[in-house]
C-alpha atoms as a PDB file:
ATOM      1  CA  UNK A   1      -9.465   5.376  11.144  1.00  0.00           C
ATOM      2  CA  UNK A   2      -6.273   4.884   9.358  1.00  0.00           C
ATOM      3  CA  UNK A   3      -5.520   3.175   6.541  1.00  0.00           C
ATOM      4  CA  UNK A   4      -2.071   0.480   6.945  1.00  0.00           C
ATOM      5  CA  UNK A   5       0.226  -0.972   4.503  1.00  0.00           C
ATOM      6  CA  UNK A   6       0.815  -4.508   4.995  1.00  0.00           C
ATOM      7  CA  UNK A   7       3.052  -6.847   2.817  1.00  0.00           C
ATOM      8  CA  UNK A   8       2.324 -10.289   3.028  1.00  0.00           C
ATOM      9  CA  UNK A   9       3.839 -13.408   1.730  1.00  0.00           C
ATOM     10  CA  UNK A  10       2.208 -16.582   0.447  1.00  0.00           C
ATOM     11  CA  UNK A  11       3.073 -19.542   2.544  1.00  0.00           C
ATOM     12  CA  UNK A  12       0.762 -21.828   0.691  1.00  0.00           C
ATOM     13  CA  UNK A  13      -0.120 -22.222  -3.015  1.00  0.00           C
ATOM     14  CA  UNK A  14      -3.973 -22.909  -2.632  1.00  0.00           C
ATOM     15  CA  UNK A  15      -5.400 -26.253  -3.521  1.00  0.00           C
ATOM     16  CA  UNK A  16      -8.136 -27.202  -5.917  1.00  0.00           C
ATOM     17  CA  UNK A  17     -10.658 -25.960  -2.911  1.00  0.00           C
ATOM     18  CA  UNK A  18      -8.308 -24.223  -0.333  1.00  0.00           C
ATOM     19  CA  UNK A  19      -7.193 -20.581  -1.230  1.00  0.00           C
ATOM     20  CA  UNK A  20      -3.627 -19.782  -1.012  1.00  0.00           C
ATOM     21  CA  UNK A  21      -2.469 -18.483   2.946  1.00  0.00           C
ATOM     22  CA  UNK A  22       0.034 -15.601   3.752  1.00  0.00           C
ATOM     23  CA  UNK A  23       1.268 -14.270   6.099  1.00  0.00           C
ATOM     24  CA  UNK A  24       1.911 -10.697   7.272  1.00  0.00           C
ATOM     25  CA  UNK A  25       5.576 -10.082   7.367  1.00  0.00           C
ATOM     26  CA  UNK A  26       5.920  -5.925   7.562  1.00  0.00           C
ATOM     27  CA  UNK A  27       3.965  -3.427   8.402  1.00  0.00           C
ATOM     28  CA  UNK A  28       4.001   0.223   7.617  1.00  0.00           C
ATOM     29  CA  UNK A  29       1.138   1.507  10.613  1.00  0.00           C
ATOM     30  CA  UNK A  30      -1.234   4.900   9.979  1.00  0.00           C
ATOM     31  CA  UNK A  31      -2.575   5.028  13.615  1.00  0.00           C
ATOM     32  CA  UNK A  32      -2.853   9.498  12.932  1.00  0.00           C
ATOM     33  CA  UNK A  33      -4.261   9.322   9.873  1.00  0.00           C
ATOM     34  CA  UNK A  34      -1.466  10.417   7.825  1.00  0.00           C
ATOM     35  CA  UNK A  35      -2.269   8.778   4.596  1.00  0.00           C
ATOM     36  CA  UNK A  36      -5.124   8.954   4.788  1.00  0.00           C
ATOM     37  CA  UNK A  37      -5.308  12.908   4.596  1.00  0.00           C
ATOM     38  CA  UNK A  38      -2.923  12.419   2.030  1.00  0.00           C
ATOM     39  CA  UNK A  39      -4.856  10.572  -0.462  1.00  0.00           C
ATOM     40  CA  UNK A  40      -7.660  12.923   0.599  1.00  0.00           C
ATOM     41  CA  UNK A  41      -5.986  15.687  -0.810  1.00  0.00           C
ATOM     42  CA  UNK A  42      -4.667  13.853  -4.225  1.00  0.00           C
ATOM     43  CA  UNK A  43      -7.540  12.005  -4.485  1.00  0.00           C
ATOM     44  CA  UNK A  44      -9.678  12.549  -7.753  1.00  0.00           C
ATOM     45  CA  UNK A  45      -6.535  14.488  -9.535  1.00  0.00           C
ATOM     46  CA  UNK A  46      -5.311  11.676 -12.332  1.00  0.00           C
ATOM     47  CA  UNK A  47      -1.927  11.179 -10.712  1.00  0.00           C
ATOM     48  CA  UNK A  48      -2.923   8.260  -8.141  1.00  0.00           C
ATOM     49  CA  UNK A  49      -5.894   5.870  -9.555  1.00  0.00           C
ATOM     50  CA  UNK A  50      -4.446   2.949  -8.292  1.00  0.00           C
ATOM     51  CA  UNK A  51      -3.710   4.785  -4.966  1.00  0.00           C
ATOM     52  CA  UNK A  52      -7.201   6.421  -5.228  1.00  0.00           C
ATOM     53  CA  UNK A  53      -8.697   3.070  -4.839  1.00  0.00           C
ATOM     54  CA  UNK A  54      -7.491   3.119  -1.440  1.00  0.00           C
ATOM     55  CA  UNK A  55     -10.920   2.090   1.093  1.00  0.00           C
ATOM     56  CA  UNK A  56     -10.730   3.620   4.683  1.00  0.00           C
ATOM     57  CA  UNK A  57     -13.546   0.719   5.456  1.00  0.00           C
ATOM     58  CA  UNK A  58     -12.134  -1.740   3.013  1.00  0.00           C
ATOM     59  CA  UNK A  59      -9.050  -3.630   1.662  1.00  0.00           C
ATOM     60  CA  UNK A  60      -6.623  -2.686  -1.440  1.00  0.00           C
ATOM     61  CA  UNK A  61      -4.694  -5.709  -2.994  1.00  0.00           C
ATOM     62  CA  UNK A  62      -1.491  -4.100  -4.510  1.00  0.00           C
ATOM     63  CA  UNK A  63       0.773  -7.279  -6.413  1.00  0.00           C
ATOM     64  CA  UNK A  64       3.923  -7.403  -7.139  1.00  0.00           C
ATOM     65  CA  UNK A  65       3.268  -6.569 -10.947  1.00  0.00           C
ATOM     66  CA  UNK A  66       1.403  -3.439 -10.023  1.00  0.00           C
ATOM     67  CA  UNK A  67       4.261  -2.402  -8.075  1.00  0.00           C
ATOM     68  CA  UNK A  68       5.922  -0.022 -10.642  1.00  0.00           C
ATOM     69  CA  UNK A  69       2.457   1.541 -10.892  1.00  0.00           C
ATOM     70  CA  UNK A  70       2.364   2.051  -7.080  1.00  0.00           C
ATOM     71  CA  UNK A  71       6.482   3.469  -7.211  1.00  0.00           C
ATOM     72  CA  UNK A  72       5.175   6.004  -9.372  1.00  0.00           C
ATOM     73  CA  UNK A  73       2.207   7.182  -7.717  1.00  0.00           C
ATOM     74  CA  UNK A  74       4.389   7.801  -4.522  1.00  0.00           C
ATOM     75  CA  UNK A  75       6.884   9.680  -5.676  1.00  0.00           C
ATOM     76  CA  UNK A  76       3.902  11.974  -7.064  1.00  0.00           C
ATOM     77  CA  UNK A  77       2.459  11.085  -3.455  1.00  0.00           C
ATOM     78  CA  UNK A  78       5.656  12.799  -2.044  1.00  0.00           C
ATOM     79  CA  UNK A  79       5.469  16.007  -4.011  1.00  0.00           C
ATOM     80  CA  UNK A  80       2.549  16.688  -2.170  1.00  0.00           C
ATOM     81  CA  UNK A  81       3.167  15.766   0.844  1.00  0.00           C
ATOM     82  CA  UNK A  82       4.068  18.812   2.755  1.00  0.00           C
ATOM     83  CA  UNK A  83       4.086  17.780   6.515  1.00  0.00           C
ATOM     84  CA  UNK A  84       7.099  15.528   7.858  1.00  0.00           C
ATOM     85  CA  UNK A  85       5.277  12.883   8.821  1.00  0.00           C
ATOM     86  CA  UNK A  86       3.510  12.510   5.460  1.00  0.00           C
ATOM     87  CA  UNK A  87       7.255  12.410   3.864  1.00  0.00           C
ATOM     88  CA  UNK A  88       8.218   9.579   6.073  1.00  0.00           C
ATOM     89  CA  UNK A  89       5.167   7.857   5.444  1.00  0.00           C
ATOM     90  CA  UNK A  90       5.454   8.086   1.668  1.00  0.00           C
ATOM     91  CA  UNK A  91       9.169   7.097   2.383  1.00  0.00           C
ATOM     92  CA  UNK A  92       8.300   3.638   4.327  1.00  0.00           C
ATOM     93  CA  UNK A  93       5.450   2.876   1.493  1.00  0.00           C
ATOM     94  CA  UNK A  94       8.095   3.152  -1.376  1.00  0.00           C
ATOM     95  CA  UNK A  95      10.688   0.915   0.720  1.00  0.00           C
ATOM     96  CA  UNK A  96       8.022  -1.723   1.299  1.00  0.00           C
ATOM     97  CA  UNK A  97       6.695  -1.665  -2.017  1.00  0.00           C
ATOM     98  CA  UNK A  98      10.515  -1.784  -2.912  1.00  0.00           C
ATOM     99  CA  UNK A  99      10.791  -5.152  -1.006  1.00  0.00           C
ATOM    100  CA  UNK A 100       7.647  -6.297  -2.703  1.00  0.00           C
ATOM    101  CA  UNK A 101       9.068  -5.786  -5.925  1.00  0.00           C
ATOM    102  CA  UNK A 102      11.993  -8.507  -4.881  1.00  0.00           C
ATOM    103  CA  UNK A 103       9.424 -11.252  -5.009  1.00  0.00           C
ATOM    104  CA  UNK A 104       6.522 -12.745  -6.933  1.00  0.00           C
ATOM    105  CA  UNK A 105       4.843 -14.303  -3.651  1.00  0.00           C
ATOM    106  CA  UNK A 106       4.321 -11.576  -1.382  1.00  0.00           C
ATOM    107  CA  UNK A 107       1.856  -8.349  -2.106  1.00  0.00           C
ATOM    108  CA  UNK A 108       0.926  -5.275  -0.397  1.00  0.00           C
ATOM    109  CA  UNK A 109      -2.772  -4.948   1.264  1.00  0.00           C
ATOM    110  CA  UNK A 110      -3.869  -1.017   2.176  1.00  0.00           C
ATOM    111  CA  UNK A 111      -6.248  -2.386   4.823  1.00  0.00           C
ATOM    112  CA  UNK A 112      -8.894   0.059   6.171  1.00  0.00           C
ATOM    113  CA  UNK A 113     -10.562   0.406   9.968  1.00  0.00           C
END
């Protein structure tokens, strides 16, 4: 029950009745659990809310203004990571919230099991 990063990108501005549509253009996979765990163990310590709003069941909407909120929190993220693949995993999150940063119409979703 991991939890993935997607970014997505708005394809359609929504209408008077039709909400906007996107579409998934990267995704950074947890299939082992490895943020998960993570967050686990920062969870509840001051240095993550926004990432400690992350739902294993649920869906995190992460925009591209909260974005230097989210930079931050990783690189916190990363000083407790201690395993390798939690590093690269904290790596991949800052590069796609990196290329979310580039544009107004695209956000990240942390999308539960």
């Amino acid at each position: 029950m991991g939890v993935d990063a997607v970014l997505y990108r708005r394809v359609r501005a929504g209408a008077a009745r039709r909400p906007p549509a996107y579409v998934s253009i990267e995704v950074v996979a947890d299939p082992r659990d490895v943020l998960l765990d993570l967050l686990k163990r920062v969870r509840g310590g001051g240095r993550t809310p926004l990432l400690d709003r992350v739902d294993p069941l649920g869906e995190l909407v992460v925009d591209a203004g909260q974005v230097p909120q989210l930079l931050t929190e990783l690189r916190g993220l990363a000083e407790a990571a201690a395993a390798p693949a939690e590093v690269d995993q904290v790596r991949r999150l800052a590069r796609l919230a990196r290329r979310c940063q580039e544009s107004r119409d695209v956000e990240i979703r942390f999308e539960g099991d």
